[in-house]
Protein backbone atom coordinates (compact mmCIF):
# COMPACT_ATOMS: atom_id res chain seq x y z
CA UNK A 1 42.66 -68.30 -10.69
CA UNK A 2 42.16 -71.45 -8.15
CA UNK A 3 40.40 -74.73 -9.78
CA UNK A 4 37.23 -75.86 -7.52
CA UNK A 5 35.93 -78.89 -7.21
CA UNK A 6 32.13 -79.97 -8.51
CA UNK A 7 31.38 -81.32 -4.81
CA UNK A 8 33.08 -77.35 -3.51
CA UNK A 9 31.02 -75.97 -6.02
CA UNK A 10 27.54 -77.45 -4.26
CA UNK A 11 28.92 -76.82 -0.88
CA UNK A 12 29.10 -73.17 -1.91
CA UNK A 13 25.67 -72.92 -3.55
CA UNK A 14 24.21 -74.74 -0.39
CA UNK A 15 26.11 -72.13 2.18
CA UNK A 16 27.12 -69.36 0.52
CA UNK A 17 24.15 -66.53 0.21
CA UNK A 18 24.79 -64.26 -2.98
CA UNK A 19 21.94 -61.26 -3.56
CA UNK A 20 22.05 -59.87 -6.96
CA UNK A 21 20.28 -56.13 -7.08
CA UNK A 22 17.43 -55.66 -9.34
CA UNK A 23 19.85 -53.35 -11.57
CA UNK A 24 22.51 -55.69 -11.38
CA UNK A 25 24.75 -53.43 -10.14
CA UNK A 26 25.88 -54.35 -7.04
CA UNK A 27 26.14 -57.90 -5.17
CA UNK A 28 26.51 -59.51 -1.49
CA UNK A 29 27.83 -62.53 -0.07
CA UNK A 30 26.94 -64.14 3.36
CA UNK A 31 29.18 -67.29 4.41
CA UNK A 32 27.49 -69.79 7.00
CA UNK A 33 29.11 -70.52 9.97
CA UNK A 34 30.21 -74.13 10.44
CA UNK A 35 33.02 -76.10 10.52
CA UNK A 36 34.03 -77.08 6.17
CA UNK A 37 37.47 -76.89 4.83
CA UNK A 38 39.66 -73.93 5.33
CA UNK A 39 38.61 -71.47 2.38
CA UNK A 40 40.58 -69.20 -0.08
CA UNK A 41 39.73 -66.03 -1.43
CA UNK A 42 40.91 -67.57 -4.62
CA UNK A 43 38.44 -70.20 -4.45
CA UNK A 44 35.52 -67.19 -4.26
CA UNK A 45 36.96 -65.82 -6.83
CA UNK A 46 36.90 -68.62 -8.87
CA UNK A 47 33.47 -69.48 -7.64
CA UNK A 48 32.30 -65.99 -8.44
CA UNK A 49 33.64 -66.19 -12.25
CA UNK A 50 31.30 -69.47 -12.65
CA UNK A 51 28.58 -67.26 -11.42
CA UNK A 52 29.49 -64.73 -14.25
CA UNK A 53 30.15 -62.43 -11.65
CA UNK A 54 33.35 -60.70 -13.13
CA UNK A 55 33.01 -56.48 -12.85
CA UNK A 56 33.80 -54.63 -10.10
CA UNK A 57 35.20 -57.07 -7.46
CA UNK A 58 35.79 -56.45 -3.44
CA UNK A 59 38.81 -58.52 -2.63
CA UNK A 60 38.80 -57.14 0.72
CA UNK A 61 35.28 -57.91 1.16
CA UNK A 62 35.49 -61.48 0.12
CA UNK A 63 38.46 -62.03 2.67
CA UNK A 64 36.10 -59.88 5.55
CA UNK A 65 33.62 -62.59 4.37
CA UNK A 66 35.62 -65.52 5.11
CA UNK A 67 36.88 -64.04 8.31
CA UNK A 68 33.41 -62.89 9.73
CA UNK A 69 30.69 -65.39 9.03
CA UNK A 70 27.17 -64.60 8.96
CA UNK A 71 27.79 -61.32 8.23
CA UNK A 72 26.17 -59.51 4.87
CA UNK A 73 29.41 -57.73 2.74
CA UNK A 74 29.19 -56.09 -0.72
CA UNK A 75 31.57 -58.09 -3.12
CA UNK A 76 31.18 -56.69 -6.17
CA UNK A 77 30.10 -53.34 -7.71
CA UNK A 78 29.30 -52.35 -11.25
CA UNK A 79 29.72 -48.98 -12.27
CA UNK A 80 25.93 -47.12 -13.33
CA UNK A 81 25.82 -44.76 -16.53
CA UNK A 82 26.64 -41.29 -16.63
CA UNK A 83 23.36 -40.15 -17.93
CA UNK A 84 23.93 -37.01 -20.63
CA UNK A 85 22.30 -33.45 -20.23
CA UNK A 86 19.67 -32.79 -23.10
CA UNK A 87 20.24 -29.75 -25.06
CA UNK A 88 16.83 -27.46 -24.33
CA UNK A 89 17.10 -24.60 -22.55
CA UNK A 90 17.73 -23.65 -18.33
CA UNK A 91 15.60 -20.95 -17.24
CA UNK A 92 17.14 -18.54 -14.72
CA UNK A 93 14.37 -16.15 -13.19
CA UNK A 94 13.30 -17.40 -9.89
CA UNK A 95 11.96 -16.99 -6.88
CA UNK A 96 13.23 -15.81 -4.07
CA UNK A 97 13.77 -19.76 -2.70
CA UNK A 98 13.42 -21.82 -5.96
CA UNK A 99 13.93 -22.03 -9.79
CA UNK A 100 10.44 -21.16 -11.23
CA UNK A 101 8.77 -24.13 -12.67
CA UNK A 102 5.97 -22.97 -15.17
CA UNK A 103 2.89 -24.68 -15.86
CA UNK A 104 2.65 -25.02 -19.91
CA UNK A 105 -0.56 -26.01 -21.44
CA UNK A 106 -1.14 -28.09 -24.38
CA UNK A 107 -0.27 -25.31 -26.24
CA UNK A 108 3.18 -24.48 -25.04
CA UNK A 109 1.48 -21.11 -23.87
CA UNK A 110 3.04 -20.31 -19.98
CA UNK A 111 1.13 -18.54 -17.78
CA UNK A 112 2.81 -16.69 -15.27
CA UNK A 113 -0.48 -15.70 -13.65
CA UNK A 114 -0.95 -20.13 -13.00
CA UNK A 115 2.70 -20.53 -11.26
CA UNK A 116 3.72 -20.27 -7.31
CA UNK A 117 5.58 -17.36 -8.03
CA UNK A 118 5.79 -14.16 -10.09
CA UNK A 119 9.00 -12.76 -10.79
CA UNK A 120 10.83 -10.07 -12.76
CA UNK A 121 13.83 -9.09 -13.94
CA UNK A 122 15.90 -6.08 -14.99
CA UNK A 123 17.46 -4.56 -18.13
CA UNK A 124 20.24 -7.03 -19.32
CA UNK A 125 19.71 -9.73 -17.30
CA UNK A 126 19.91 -13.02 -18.06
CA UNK A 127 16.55 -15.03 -18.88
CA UNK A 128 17.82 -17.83 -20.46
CA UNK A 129 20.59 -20.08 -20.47
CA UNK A 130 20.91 -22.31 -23.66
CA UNK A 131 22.38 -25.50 -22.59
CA UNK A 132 24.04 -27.94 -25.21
CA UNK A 133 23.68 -31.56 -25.72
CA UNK A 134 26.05 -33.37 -23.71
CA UNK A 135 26.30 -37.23 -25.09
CA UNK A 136 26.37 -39.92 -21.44
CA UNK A 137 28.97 -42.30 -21.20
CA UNK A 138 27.69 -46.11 -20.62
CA UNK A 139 27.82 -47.95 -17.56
CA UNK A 140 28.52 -51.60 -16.74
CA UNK A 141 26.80 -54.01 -14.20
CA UNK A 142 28.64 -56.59 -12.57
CA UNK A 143 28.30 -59.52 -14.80
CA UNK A 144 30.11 -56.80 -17.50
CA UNK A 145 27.10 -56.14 -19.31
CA UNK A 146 27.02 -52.21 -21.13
CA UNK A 147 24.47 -50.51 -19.58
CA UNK A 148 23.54 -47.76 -22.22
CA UNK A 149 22.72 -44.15 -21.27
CA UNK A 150 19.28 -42.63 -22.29
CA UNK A 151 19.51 -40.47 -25.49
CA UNK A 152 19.77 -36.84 -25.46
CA UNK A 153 17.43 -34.47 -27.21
CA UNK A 154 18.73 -31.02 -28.42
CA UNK A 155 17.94 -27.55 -27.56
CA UNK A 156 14.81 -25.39 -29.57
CA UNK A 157 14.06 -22.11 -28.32
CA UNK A 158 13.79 -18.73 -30.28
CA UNK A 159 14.33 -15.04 -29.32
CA UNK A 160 10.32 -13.71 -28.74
CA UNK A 161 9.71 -9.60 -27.49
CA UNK A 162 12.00 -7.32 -25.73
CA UNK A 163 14.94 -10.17 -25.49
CA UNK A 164 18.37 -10.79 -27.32
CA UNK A 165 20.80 -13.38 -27.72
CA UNK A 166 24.13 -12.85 -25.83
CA UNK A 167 26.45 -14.61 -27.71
CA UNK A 168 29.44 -15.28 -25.79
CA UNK A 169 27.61 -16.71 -22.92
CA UNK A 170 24.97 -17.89 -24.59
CA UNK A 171 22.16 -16.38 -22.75
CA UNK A 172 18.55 -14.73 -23.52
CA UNK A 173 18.76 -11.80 -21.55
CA UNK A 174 15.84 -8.58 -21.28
CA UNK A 175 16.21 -5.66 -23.74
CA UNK A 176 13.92 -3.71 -20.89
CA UNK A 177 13.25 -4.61 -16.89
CA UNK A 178 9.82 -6.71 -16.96
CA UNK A 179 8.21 -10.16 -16.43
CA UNK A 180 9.89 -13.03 -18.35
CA UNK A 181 8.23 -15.82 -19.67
CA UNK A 182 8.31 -18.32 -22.08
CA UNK A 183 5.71 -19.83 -25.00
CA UNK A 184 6.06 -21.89 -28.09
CA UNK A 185 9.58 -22.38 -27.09
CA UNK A 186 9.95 -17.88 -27.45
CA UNK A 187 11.49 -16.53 -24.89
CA UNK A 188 10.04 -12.95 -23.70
CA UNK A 189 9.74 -9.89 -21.30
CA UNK A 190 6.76 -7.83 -20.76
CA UNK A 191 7.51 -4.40 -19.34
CA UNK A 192 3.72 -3.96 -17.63
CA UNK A 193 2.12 -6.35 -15.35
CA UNK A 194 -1.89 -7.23 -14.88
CA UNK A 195 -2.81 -9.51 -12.21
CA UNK A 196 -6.12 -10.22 -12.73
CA UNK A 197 -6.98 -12.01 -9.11
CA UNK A 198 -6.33 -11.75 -5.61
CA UNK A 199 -2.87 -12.19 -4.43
CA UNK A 200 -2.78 -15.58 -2.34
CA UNK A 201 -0.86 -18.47 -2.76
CA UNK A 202 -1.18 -19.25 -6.11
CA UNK A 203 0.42 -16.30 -7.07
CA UNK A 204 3.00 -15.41 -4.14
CA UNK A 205 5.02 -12.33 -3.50
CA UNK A 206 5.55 -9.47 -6.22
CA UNK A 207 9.15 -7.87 -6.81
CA UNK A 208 9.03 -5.61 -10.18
CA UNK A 209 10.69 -3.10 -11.51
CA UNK A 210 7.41 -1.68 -13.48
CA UNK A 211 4.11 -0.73 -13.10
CA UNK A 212 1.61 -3.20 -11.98
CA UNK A 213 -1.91 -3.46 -11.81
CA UNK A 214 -4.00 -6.02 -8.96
CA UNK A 215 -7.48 -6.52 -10.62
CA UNK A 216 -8.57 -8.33 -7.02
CA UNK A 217 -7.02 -7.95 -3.23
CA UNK A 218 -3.56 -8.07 -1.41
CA UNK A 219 -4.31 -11.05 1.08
CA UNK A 220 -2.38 -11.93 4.63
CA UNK A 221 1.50 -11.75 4.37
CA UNK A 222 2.03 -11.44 1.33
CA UNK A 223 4.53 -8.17 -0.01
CA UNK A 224 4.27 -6.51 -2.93
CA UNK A 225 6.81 -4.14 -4.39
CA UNK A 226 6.89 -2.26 -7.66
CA UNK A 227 9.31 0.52 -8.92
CA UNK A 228 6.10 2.10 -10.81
CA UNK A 229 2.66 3.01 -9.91
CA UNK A 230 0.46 0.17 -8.62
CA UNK A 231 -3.20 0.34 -8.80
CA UNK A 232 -5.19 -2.26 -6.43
CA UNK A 233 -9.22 -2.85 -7.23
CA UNK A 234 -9.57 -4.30 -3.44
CA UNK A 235 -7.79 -4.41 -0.57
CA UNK A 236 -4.98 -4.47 1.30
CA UNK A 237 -5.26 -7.34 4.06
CA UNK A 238 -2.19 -7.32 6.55
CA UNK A 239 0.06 -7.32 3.60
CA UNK A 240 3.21 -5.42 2.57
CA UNK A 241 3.35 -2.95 -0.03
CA UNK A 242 6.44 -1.15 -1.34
CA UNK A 243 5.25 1.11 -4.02
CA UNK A 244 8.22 3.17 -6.22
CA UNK A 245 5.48 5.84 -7.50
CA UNK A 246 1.88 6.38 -6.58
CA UNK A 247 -0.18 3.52 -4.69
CA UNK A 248 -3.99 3.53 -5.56
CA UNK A 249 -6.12 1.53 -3.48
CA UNK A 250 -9.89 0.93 -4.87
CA UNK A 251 -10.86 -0.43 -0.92
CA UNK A 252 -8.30 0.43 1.76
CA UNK A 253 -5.57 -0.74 3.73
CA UNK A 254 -6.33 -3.31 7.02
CA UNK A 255 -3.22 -4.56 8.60
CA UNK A 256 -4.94 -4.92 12.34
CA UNK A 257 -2.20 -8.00 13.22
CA UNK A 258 0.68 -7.30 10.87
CA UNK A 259 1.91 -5.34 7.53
CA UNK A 260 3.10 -2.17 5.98
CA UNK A 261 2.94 0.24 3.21
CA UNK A 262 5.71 2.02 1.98
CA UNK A 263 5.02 4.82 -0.96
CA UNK A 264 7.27 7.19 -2.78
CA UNK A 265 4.57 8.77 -4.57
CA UNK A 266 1.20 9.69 -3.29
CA UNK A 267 -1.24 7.67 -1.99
CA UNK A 268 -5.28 7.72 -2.96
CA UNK A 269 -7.75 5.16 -0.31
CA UNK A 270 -11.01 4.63 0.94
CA UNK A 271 -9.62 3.97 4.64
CA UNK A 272 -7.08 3.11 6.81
CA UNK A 273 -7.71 0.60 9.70
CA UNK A 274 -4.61 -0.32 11.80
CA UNK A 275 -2.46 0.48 8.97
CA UNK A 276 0.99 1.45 9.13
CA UNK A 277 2.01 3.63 6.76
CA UNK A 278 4.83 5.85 5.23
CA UNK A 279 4.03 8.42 2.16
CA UNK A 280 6.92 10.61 0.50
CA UNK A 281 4.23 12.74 -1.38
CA UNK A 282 0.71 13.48 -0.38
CA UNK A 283 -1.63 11.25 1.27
CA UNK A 284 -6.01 10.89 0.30
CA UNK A 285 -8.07 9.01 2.49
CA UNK A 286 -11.77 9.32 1.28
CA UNK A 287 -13.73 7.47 4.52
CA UNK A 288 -11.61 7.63 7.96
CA UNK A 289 -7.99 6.72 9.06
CA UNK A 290 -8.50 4.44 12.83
CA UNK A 291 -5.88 3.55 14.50
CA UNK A 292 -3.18 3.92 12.47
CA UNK A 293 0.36 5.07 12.18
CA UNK A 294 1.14 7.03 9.92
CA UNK A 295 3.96 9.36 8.30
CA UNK A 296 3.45 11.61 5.53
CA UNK A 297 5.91 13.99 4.19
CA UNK A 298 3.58 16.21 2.64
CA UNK A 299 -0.35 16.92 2.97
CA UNK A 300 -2.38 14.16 4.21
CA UNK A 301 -6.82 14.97 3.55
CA UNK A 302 -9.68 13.11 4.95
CA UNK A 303 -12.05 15.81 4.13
CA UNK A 304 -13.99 13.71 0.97
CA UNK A 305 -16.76 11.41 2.71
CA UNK A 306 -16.75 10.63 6.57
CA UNK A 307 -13.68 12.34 7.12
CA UNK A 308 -13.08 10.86 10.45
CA UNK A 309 -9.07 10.63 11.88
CA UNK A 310 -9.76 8.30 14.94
CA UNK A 311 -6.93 6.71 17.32
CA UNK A 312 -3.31 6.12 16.19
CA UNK A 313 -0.76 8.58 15.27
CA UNK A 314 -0.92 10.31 12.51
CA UNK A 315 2.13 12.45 11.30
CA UNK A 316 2.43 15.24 8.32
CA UNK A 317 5.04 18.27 7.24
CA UNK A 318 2.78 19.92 5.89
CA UNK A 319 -1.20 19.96 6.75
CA UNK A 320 -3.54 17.94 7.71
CA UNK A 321 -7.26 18.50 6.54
CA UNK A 322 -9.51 16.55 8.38
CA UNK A 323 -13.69 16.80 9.05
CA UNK A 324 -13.18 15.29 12.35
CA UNK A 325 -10.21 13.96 14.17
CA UNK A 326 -10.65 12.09 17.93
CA UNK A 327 -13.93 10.25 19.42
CA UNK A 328 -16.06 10.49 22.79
CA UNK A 329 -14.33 6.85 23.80
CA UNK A 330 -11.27 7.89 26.50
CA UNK A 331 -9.84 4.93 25.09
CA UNK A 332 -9.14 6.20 21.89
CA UNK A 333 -5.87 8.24 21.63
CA UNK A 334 -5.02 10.02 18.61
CA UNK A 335 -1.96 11.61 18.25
CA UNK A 336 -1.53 14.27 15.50
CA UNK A 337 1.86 15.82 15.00
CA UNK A 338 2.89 18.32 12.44
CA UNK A 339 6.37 19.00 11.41
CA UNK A 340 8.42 16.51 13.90
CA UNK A 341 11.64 18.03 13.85
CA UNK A 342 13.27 15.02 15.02
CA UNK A 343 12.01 12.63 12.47
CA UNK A 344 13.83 15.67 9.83
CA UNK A 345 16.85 15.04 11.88
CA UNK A 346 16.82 11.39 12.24
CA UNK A 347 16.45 11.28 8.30
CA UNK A 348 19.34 13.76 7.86
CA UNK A 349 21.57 11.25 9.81
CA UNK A 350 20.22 8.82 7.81
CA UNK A 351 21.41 10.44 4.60
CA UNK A 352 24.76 11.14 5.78
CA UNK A 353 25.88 7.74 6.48
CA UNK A 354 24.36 6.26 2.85
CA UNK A 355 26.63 9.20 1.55
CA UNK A 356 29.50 8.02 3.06
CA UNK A 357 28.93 4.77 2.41
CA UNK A 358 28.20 5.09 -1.32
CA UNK A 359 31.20 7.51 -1.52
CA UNK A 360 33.29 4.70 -0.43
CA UNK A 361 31.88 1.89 -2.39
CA UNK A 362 32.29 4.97 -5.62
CA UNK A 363 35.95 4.72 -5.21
CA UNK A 364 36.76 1.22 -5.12
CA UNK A 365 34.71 0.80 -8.39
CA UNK A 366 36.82 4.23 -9.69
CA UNK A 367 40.03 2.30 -8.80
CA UNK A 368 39.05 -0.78 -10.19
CA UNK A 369 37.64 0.48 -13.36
CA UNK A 370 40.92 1.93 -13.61
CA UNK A 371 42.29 -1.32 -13.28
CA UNK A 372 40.79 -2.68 -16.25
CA UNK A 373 41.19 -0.02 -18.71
CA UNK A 374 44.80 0.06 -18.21
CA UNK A 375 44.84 -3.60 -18.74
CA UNK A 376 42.87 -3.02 -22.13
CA UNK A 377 45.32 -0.53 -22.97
CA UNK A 378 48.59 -3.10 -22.45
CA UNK A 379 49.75 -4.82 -25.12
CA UNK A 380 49.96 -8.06 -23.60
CA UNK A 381 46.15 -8.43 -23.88
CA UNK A 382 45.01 -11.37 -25.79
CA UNK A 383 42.28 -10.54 -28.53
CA UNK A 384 39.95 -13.07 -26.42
CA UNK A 385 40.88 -11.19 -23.22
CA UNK A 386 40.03 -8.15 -24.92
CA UNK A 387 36.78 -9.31 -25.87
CA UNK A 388 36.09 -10.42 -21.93
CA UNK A 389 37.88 -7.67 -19.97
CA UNK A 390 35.87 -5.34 -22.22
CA UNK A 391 32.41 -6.60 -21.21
CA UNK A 392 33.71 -6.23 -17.40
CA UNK A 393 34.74 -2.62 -18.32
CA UNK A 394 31.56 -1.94 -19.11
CA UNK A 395 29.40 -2.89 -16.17
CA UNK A 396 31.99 -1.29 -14.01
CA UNK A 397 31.30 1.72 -15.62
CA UNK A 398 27.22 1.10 -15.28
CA UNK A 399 28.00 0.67 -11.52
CA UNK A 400 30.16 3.58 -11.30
CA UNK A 401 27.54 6.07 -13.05
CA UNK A 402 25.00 4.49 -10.58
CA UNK A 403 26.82 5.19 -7.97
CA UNK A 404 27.56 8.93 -9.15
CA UNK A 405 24.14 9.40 -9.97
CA UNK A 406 23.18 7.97 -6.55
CA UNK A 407 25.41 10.43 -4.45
CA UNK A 408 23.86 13.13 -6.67
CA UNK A 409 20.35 12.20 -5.31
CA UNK A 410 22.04 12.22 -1.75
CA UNK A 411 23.23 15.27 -1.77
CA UNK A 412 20.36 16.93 -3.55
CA UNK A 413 18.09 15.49 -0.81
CA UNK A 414 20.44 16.36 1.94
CA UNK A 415 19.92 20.40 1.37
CA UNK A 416 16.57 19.99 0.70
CA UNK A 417 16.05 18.48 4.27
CA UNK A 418 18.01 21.29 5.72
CA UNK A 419 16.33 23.89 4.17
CA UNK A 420 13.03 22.53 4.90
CA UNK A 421 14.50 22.44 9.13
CA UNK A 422 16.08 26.04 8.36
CA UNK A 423 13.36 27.43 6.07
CA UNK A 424 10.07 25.59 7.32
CA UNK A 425 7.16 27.34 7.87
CA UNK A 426 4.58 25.03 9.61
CA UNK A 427 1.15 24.46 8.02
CA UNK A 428 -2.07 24.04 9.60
CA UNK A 429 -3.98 21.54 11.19
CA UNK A 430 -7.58 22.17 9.67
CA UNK A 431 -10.46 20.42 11.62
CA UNK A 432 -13.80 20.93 9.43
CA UNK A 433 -16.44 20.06 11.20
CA UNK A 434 -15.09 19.25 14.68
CA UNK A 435 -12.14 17.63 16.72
CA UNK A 436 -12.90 16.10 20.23
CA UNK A 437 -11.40 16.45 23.93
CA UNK A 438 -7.95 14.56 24.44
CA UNK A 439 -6.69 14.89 21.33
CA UNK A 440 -2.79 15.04 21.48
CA UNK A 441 -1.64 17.53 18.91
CA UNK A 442 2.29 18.22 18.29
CA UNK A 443 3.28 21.22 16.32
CA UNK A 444 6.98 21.67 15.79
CA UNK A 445 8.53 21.95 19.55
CA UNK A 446 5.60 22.74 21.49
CA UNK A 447 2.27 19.92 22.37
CA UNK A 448 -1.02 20.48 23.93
CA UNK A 449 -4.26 18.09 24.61
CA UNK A 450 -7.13 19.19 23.39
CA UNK A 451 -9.53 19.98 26.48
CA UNK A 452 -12.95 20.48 24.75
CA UNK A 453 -14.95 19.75 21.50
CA UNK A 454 -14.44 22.46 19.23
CA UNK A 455 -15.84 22.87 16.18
CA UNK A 456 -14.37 23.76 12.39
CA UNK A 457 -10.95 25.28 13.93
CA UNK A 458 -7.04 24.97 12.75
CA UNK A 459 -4.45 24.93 15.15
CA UNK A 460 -0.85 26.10 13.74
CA UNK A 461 2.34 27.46 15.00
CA UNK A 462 2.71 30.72 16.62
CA UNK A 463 6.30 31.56 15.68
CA UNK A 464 6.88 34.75 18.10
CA UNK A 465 4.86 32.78 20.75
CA UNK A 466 6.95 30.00 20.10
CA UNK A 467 4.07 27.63 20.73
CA UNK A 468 0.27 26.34 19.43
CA UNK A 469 -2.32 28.70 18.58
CA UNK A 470 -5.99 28.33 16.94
CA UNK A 471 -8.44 29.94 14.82
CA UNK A 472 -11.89 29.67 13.63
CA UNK A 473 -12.70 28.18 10.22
C-alpha cells in the first residue's frame, strides 16, 4: 500500500467528501475539481485505511472517482446480516388474495369472527406448517466491525380439536373439512360455523365446506358459499349465495343492481325483489316474488301470505302455486314458463361434455396410479422412496375414486334428465285467487298471453291438443 504524506493527508480531508451511512454499511467519495498533483488509486487506498475504512472496497469506483470529479461514487460496501427465521409456527389457510393475519387478544384466544377474512379448509389439509429455528449468520460494516444477527426464538404450538400432526412434512393438517383457527398456541378445526353479525367488511367472503349459520344480513357484493345448509336471520342485499343444501332466508333476497343465488336444496323466503335465482329442489316464497328471474327444477309456492308473482320470469318443472301472478301496470311483464324443454336440453349437453371431460381426466389418473404402484412394487425402491411414493399412491387413488364416483353422479343424472324429457308429464300452473291480462305463460312447446283477469284458474298442458288449456279452481 502507497505511503502519503501528512500535508496529502489534509489536502484530502479538505477536498475529498466521504459520507458514512447511518448503518455503516456503505460509503461515498466525491473528489473536487481543481488542479493538485496527479493522484493514485493507491494513495485512496491508503488514505481510506487511515480512515479505518478497510471492508468491502470499490477499486473501480475509486479510479471512476479520480477520473470524474464532482461526481458522488460508492467506494466501499459492507456486507448486512443474514437475519435467522424464528422457530414458531407458519399458518397456511388464507384468503383468497392474502395469508390470514389473526387478531389475538391478550389471551392468545383468535377470533375468526374479528379478522378480514373467514376461511375454511378440507379434510387433510394442511393448517399448519411448523417452521424450525434457523440460527443468522453475522454481517460486517465497512470499518470490519461484526454486525450480530437478532436471536431466534423457537417454535410452541400444540395439536387442539379435529387436527393431527403429519410427521414427515411437519404439518397440522384437519381430521374433518371446517374453520381453522388457532388459541393458546392449539391449533384447531371446527366443522360448524356461526356468524353472529352481518356480513360486511369485517368479515369478507365465505367459502365452506359445512353448514353455516348468518345470525345478521348478507350485505352488497359479498358471496357466500357453503357445501351444507345455510340459514340467514336477515337479508340478502345484492350478494352471492352458493348454497350446497337448503338456503333459509329469515327476510328475503334483494339484488335490484347485482347478485345471485345458487341452491341445490330447497329454498324457504319471505320475498324476492330483483333476485336472480336458481333452485335444484323446491322453491317457498311466503310474501311475493317482483321482478325476478328465476329457475326452479321442482315446485315453486307463493300461496302463504300475499302471494303475489309480479314482473320477471319465473321458471318451474313442475308447478307453480301462486294467489296472484301479473299486475294492472302494462309495464310489468311477467313471464311464467313451465317445463322449458330447452333449458332440459341445454343441461343434457351440459352433462355430456363434464362426462367426457371427467372420463378423460379418470384415465390419466388410472395410468398414472399405475405408474406408481409398479414403482412400489420394483425392487429398486429405496425404503425412504417407499415411504414418499406411498403417500402419492394414495391421493392418486382419492382422486381416482372421486373421479369414479363423479362419473357415477353424471351418468345417474344424465337418464334422469332424459326420462324426465321422455317421461314428463307437465304440472299445473295454479292461480288462487286471480292472475291478470298480459301475462306470458309457456307450457312445454306451446305460449299464450293472458287476455283477461281471471280468477282462481290453472292452466296446464293439453297433450292430444298439443297446446294450453285451463280450468276452474
Amino acid at each position: 500500500m502507497a505511503e502519503i504524506s501528512p500535508n496529502l493527508i489534509k489536502l484530502f480531508d479538505h477536498k475529498i467528501r466521504l459520507i458514512i451511512s447511518p448503518d455503516k454499511l456503505s460509503a461515498k467519495m466525491t473528489i473536487s475539481k481543481f488542479k493538485w498533483p496527479t493522484i493514485k488509486a493507491t494513495q485512496l487506498m491508503t488514505y481510506l485505511d487511515l480512515k479505518k475504512i478497510k471492508q468491502g472496497i470499490i477499486k473501480d469506483n475509486i479510479k471512476e472517482a479520480i477520473t470524474n470529479r464532482e461526481k458522488e461514487y460508492v467506494i466501499a460496501q459492507g456486507t448486512p446480516p443474514v437475519e435467522g427465521t424464528n422457530g414458531s409456527f407458519s399458518v397456511l389457510f388464507k384468503s383468497p388474495d392474502k395469508i390470514l393475519k389473526p387478531k389475538v387478544s391478550d389471551q392468545g384466544i383468535v377470533n375468526l369472527r374479528e379478522i378480514e377474512y373467514i376461511v375454511s379448509i378440507k379434510k387433510d389439509e394442511p393448517l399448519v406448517q411448523l417452521v424450525p429455528a434457523i440460527e443468522g449468520t453475522a454481517g460486517c460494516d465497512i470499518y470490519g466491525e461484526n454486525i450480530p444477527p437478532q436471536k431466534i426464538q423457537h417454535p410452541n404450538i400444540q395439536l387442539g380439536e379435529n387436527v393431527y400432526l403429519n410427521e414427515r412434512s411437519q404439518m397440522i393438517c384437519a381430521i374433518v373439512s371446517g374453520i381453522p383457527g388457532i388459541a393458546n398456541n392449539q391449533a384447531f378445526v371446527k366443522d360448524n360455523v356461526k356468524i353472529d353479525q352481518d356480513i360486511d367488511y369485517s368479515i369478507g367472503n365465505i367459502n365452506i365446506p359445512c353448514n353455516l349459520t348468518i345470525n345478521g344480513s348478507v350485505n352488497e357484493g359479498f358471496k357466500i358459499a357453503a357445501t351444507g345448509n345455510i340459514h340467514i336471520t336477515g337479508e340478502v342485499n345484492n350478494a352471492f349465495i352458493d348454497c350446497g343444501r337448503n338456503l333459509t332466508i329469515g327476510k328475503g333476497i334483494n339484488n335490484k343492481n347485482s347478485g345471485k343465488v345458487t341452491v341445490e336444496g330447497h329454498l324457504h323466503c319471505k320475498y324476492l325483489h330483483h333476485a336472480n335465482v336458481i333452485v335444484q329442489g323446491n322453491l317457498f316464497v311466503d310474501r311475493e316474488i317482483l321482478f325476478s328471474t328465476v329457475t326452479c327444477h321442482k315446485d315453486i309456492n307463493v300461496t302463504k301470505e300475499e302471494g303475489l308473482i309480479i314482473g320477471g320470469t319465473i321458471t318451474a318443472e313442475y308447478n307453480i302455486f301462486a294467489n296472484e301472478i301479473g299486475s294492472k301496470l302494462e309495464t310489468a311483464s311477467t313471464k311464467i314458463t313451465l317445463w322449458n324443454i330447452e333449458e332440459s336440453l341445454r343441461k343434457l349437453a351440459e352433462i355430456d361434455r363434464e362426462t367426457n371431460d371427467t372420463t378423460e381426466m379418470l384415465a390419466q389418473t388410472l395410468r398414472e396410479l399405475k405408474g406408481v404402484q409398479d414403482y412400489l412394487e420394483s425392487d429398486s425402491i429405496s425404503a425412504e422412496e417407499f415411504k414418499e411414493f406411498e403417500s402419492i399412491f394414495e391421493t392418486y387413488l382419492k382422486n381416482a375414486n372421486s373421479l369414479k364416483a363423479r362419473k357415477e353422479k353424471l351418468l345417474l343424472y344424465r337418464n334422469e334428465i332424459k326420462k324426465f324429457i321422455t317421461e314428463k308429464n307437465t304440472g299445473e300452473i295454479q292461480i288462487k285467487k286471480v292472475i291478470h291480462p298480459g301475462v306470458k305463460i309457456r307450457i312445454k312447446d306451446d305460449m299464450l298471453i293472458t287476455k283477461f283477469e281471471e280468477k282462481r284458474i290453472a292452466f296446464y298442458y293439453n297433450a292430444k291438443k298439443s297446446k294450453i288449456a285451463s280450468k276452474l279452481l
